[in-house]
C-alpha atoms as a PDB file:
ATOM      1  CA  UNK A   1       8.739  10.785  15.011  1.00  0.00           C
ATOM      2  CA  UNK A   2      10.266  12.941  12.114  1.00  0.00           C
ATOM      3  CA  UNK A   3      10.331  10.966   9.013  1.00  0.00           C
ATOM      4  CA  UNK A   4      13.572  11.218   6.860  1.00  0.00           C
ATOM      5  CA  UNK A   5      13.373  11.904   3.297  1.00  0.00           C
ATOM      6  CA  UNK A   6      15.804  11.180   0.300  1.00  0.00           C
ATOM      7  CA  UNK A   7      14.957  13.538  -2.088  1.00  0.00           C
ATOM      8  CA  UNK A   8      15.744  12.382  -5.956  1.00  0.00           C
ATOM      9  CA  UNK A   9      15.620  14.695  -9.147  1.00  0.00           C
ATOM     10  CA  UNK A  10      17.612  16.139 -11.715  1.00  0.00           C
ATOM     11  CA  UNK A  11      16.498  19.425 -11.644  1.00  0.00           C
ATOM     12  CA  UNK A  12      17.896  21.267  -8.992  1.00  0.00           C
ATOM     13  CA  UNK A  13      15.533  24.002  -8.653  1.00  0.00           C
ATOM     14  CA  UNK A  14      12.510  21.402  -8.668  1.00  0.00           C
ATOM     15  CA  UNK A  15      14.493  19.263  -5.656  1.00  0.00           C
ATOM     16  CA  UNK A  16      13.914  22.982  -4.107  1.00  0.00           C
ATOM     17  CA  UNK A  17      10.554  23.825  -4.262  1.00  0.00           C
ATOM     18  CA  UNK A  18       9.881  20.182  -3.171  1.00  0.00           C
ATOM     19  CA  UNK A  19      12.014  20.384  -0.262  1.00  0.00           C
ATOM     20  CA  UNK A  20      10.677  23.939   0.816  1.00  0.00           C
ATOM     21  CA  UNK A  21       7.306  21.962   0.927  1.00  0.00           C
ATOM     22  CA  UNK A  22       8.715  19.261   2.961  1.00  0.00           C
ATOM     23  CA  UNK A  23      10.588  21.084   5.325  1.00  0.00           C
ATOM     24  CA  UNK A  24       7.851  23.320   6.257  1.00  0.00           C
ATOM     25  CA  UNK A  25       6.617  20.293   8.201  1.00  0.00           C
ATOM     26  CA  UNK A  26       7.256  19.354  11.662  1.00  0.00           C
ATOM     27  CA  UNK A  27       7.313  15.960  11.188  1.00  0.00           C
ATOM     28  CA  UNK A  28       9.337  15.695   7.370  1.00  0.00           C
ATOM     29  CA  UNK A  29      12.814  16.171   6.806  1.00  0.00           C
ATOM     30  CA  UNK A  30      14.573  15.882   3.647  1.00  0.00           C
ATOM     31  CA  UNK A  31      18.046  14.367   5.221  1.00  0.00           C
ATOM     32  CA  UNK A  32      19.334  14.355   1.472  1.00  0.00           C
ATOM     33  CA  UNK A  33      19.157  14.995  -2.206  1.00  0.00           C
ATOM     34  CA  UNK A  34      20.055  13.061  -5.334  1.00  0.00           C
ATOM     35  CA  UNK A  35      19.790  13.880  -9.424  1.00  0.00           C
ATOM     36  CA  UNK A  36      19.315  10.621 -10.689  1.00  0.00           C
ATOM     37  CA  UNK A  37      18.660   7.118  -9.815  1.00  0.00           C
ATOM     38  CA  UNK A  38      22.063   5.765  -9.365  1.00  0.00           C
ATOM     39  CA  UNK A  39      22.899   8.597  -6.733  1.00  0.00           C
ATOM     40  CA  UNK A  40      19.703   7.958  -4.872  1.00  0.00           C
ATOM     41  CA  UNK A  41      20.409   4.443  -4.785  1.00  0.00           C
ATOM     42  CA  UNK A  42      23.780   5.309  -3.077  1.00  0.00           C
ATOM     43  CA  UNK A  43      22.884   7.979  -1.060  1.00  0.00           C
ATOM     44  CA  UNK A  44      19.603   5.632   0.189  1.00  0.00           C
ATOM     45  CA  UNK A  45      22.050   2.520   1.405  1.00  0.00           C
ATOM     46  CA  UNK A  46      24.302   5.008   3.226  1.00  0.00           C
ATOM     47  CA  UNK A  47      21.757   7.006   4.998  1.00  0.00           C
ATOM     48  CA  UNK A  48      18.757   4.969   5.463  1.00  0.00           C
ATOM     49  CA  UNK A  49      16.257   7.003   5.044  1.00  0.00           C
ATOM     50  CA  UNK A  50      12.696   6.087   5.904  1.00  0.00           C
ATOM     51  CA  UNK A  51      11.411   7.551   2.522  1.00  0.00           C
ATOM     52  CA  UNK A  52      12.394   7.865  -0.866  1.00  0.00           C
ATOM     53  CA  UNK A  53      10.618  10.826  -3.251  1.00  0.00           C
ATOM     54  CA  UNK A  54      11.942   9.828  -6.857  1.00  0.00           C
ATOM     55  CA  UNK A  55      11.032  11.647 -10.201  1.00  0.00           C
ATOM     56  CA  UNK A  56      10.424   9.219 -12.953  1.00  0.00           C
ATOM     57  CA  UNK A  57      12.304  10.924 -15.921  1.00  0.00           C
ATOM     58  CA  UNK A  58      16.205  10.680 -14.289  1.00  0.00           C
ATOM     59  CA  UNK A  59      19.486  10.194 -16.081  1.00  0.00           C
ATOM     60  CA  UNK A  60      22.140   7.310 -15.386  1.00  0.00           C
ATOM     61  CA  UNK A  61      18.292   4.901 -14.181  1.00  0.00           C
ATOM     62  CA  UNK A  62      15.229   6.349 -13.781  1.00  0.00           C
ATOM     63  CA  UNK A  63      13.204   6.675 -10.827  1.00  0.00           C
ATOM     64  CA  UNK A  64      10.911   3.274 -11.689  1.00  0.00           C
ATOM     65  CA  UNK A  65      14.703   1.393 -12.466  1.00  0.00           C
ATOM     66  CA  UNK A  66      15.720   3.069  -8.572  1.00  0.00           C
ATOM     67  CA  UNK A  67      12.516   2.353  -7.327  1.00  0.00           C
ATOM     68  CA  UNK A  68      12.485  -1.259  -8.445  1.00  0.00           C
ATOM     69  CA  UNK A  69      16.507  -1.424  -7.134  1.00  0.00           C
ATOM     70  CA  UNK A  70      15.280   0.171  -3.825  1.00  0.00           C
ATOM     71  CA  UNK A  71      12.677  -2.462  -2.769  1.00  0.00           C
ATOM     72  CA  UNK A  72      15.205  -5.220  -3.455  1.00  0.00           C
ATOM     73  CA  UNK A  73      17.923  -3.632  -1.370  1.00  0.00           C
ATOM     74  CA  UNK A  74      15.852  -1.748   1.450  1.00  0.00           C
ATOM     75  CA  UNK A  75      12.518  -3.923   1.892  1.00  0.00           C
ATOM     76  CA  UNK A  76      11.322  -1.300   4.809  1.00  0.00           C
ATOM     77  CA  UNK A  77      11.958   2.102   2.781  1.00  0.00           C
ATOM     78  CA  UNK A  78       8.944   3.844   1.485  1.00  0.00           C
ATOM     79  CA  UNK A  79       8.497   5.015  -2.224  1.00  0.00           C
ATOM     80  CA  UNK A  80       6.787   7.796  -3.657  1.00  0.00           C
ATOM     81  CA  UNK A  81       6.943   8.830  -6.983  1.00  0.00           C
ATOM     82  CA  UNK A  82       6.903  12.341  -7.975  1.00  0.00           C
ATOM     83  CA  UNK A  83       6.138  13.018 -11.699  1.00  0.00           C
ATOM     84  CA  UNK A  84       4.954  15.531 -14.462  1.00  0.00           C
ATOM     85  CA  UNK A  85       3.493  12.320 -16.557  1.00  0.00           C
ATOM     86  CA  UNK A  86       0.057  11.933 -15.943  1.00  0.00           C
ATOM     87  CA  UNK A  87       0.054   8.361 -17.506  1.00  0.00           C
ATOM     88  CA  UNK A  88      -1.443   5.513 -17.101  1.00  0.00           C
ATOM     89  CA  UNK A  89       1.550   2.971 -17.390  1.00  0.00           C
ATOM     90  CA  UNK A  90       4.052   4.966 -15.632  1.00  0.00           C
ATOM     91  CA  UNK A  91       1.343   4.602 -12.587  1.00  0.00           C
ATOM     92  CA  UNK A  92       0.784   0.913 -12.652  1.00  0.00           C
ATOM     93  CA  UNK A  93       4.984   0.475 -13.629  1.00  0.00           C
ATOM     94  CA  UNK A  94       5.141   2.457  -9.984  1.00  0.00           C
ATOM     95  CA  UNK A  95       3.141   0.357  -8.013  1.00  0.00           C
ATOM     96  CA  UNK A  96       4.587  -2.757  -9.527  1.00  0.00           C
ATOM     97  CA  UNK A  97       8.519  -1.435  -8.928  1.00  0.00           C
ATOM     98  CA  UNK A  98       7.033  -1.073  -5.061  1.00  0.00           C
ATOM     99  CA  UNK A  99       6.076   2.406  -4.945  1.00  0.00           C
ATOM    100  CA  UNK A 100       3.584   3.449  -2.111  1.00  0.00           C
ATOM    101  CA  UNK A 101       2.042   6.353  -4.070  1.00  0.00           C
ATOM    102  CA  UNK A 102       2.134   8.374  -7.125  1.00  0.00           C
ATOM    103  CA  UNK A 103       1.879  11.958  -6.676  1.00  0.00           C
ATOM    104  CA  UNK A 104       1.569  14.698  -9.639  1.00  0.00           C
ATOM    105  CA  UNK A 105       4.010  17.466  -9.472  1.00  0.00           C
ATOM    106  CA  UNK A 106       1.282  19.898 -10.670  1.00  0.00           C
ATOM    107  CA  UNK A 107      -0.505  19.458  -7.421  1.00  0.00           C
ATOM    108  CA  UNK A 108       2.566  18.588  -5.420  1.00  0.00           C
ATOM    109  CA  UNK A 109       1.984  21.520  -3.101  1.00  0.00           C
ATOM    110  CA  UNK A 110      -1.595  19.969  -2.271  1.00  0.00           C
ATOM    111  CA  UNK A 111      -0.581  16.168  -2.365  1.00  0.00           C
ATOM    112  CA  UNK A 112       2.619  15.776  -1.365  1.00  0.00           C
ATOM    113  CA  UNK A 113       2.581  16.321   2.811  1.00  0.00           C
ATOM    114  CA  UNK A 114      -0.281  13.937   2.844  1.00  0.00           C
ATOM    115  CA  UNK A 115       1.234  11.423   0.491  1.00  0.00           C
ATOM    116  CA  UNK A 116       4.185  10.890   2.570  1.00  0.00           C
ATOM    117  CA  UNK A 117       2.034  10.766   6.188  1.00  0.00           C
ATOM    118  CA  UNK A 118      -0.095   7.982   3.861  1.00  0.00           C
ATOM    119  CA  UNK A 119       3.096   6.066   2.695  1.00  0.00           C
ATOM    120  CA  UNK A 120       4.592   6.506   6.091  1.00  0.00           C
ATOM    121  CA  UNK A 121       1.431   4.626   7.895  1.00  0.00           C
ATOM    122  CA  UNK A 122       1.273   2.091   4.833  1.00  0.00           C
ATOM    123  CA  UNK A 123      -1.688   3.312   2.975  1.00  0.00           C
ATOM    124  CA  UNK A 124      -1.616   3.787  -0.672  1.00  0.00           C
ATOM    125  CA  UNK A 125      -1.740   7.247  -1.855  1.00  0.00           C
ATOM    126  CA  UNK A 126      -3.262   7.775  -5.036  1.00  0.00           C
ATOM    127  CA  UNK A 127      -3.995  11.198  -7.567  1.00  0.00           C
ATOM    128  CA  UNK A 128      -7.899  10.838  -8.593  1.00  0.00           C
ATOM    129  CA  UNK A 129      -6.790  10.234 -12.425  1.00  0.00           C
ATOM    130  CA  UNK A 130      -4.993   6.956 -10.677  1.00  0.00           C
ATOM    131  CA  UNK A 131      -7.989   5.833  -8.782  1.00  0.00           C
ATOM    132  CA  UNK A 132      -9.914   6.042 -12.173  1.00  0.00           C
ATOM    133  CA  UNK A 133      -7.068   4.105 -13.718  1.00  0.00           C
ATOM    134  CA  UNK A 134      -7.297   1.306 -11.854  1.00  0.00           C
ATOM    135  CA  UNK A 135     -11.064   0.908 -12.205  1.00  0.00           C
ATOM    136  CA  UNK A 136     -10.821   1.123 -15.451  1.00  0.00           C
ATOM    137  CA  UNK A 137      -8.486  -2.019 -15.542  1.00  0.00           C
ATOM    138  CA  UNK A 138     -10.093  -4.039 -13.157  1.00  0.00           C
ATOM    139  CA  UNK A 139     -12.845  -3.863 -15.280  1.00  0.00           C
ATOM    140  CA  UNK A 140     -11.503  -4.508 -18.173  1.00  0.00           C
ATOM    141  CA  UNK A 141     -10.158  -7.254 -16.255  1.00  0.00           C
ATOM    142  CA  UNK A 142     -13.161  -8.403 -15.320  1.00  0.00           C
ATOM    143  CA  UNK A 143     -14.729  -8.589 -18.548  1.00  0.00           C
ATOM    144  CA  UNK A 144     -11.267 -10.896 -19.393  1.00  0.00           C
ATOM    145  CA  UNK A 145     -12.945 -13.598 -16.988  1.00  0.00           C
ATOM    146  CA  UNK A 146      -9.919 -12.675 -14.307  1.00  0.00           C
ATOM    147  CA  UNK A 147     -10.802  -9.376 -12.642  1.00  0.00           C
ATOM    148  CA  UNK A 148     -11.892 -10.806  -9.771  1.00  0.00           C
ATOM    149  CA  UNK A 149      -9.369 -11.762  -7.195  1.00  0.00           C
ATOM    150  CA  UNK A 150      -9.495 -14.967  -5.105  1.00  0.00           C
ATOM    151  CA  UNK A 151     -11.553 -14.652  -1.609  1.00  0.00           C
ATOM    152  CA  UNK A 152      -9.182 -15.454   0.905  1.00  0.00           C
ATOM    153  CA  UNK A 153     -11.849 -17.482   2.646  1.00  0.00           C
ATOM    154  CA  UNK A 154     -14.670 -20.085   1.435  1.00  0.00           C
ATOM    155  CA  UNK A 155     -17.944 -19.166   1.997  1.00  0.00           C
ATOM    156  CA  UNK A 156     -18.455 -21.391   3.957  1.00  0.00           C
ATOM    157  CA  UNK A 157     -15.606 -20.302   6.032  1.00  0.00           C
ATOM    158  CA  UNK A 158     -17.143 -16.658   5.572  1.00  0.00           C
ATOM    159  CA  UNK A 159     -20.424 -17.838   6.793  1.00  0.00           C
ATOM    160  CA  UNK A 160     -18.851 -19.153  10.197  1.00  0.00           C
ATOM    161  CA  UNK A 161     -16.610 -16.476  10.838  1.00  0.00           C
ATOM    162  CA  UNK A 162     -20.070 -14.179  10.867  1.00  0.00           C
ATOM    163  CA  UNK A 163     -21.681 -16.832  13.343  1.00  0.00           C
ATOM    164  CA  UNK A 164     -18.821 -16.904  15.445  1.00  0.00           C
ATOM    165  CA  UNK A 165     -18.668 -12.969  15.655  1.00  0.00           C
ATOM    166  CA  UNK A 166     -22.179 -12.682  16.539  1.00  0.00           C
ATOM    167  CA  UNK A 167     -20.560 -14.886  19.719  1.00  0.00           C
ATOM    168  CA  UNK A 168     -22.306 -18.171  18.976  1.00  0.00           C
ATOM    169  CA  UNK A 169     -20.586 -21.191  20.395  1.00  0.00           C
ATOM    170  CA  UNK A 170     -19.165 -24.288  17.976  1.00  0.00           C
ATOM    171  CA  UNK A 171     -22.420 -26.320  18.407  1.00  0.00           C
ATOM    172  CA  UNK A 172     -24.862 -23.504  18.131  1.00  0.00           C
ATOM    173  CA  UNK A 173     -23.252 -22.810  14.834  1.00  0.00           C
ATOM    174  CA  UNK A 174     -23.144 -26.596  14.165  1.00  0.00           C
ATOM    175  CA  UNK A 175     -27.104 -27.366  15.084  1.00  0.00           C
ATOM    176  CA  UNK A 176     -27.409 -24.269  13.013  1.00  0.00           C
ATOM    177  CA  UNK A 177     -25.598 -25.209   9.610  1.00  0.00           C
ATOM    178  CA  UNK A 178     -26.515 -28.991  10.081  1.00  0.00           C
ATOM    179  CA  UNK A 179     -22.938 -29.875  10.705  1.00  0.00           C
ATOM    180  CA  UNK A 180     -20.815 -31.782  13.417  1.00  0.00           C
ATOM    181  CA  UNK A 181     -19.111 -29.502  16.336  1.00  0.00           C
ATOM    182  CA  UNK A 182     -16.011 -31.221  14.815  1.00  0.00           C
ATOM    183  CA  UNK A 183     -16.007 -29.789  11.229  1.00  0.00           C
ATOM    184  CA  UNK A 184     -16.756 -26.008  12.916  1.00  0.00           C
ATOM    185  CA  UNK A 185     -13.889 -26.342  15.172  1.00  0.00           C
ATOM    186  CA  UNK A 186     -11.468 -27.400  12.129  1.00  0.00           C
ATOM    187  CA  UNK A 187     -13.272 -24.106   9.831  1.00  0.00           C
ATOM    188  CA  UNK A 188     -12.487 -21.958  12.887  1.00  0.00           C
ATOM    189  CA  UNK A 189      -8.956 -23.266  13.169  1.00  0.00           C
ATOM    190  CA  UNK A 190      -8.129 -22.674   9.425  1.00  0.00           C
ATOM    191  CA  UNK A 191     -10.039 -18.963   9.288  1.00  0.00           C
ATOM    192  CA  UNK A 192      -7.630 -18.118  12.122  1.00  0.00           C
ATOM    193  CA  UNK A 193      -4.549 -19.664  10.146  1.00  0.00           C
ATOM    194  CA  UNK A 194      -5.451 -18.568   7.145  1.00  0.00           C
ATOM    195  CA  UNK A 195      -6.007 -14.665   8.513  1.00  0.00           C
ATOM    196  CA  UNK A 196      -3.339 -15.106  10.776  1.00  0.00           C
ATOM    197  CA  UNK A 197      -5.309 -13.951  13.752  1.00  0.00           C
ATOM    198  CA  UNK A 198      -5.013 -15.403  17.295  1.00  0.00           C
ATOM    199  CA  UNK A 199      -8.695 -15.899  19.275  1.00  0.00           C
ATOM    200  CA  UNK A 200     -12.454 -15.096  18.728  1.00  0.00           C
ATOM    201  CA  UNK A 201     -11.774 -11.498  19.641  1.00  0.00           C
ATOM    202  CA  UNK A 202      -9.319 -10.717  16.844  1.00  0.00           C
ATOM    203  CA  UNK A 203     -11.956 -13.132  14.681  1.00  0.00           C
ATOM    204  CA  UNK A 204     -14.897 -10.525  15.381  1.00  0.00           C
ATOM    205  CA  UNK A 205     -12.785  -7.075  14.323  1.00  0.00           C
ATOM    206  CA  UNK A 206     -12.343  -8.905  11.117  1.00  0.00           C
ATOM    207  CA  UNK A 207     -15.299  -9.630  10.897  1.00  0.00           C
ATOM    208  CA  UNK A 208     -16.828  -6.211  11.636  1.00  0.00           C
ATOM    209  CA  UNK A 209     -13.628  -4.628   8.890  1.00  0.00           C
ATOM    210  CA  UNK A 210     -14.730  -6.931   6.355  1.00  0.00           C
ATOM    211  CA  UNK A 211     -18.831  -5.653   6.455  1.00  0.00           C
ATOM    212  CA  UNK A 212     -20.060  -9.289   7.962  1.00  0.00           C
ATOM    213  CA  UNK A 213     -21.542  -7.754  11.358  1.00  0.00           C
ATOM    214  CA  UNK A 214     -22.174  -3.936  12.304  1.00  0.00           C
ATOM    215  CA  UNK A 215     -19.801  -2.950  15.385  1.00  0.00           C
END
C-alpha cells in the first residue's frame, strides 16, 4: 500500500528536496503540499492523507499548533515533524502535540524514508540526540521521586502470568504460591482484562514480550 503524504513548509524549495526524497520511493507519495499550518490543516481534512510531514517554524500556526489541531480533527493521521531545531523542547512539545517522530532536516536524506515506514507501522521514530533527551529526563525524573511509571500489573499478578506461561494449571500455581485455586482464577481473569488479551495463548506472547519466559 502507497502511503499518502501532506507535505507542509514554507519554503518552497525545501518542500522540493523533501518531496524528491519521498517520491523516489515506491511506496511514498506526497499527494500534496502546504506553507504553513493553517493550509495544511485544510488541505489535510480535504484529502485525507495518511501522513502529515510538518516543519516547526511556519507562518499563520506553526507546525506543533497544526500538529496539535491535526490529532484533534484526524485521530488516525500520522505526524512527523521535520525541523532544523535540534532542541530539546521543540522534541518533547512534538510528541506531546501527537507527533509520531521527529526527524532533523540535516539528515533528512538518511532519516526521513525510514521515519515515515516507522510512523506508518506505529513505532516511534526518534534522531539519537532525542533518544538521549529523553533519558536524560526520565532521570531527572527519577531522581524527582516520579520517574518511574506505574506497572500495569501487581507482582503478584506478574508472578502468575509467568506460572501460567510456563503452562501450569490454576492449582499447580495455587499449591505452588500457597493460595486457593479461587484467588488464581480471579488474578488470571483481571491480567487478561487488564492487558486486554483473550486466552492463555495470547497470556504466554506477553509474557515472552515482556522478558518473563524465553520463547
Amino acid at each position: 500500500m502507497t502511503v499518502r503524504i501532506l507535505l507542509a513548509d514554507d519554503h518552497a524549495l525545501v518542500r522540493r528536496g523533501v518531496r524528491m526524497i519521498l517520491d523516489n520511493e515506491p511506496d511514498l507519495e506526497v499527494i500534496g503540499e502546504a506553507g504553513d499550518g493553517a493550509e495544511a490543516i485544510s488541505k489535510a481534512r480535504k484529502d485525507q492523507p495518511d501522513l502529515a510531514i510538518l516543519d516547526i517554524a511556519m507562518p499563520r500556526l506553526t507546525g506543533l499548533q497544526a500538529a496539535r489541531e491535526l490529532s484533534r480533527l484526524l485521530p488516525d493521521l500520522r505526524i512527523l515533524i521535520l525541523t532544523m531545531y535540534d532542541n530539546e523542547q521543540y522534541f518533547f512539545e512534538a510528541l506531546k502535540a501527537g507527533a509520531s517522530g521527529y526527524v532533523l532536516k540535516s539528515v533528512a536524506d538518511r532519516d526521513l524514508v525510514e521515519a515515515c515506514r516507522s510512523a506508518m507501522r506505529g513505532e516511534p521514530f526518534l534522531y539519537p540526540g532525542a533518544v538521549n533527551s529523553l533519558i536524560r529526563n526520565y532521570l531527572d525524573r527519577a531522581k524527582e521521586g516520579n520517574g518511574f511509571p506505574a506497572k500495569a500489573i501487581t507482582d503478584r499478578e506478574e508472578e502468575i502470568l509467568k506460572l501460567v506461561a510456563e503452562g501450569h494449571s490454576s492449582k499447580e500455581i495455587a499449591d505452588m504460591l500457597v493460595i486457593s485455586v479461587k484467588t488464581v482464577e480471579r488474578h488470571r481473569a483481571n491480567l487478561l482484562q487488564k492487558l486486554g488479551l483473550k486466552d492463555r495463548l495470547e497470556l504466554t506472547r506477553y509474557a515472552i514480550r515482556a522478558g518473563l519466559i524465553e520463547p
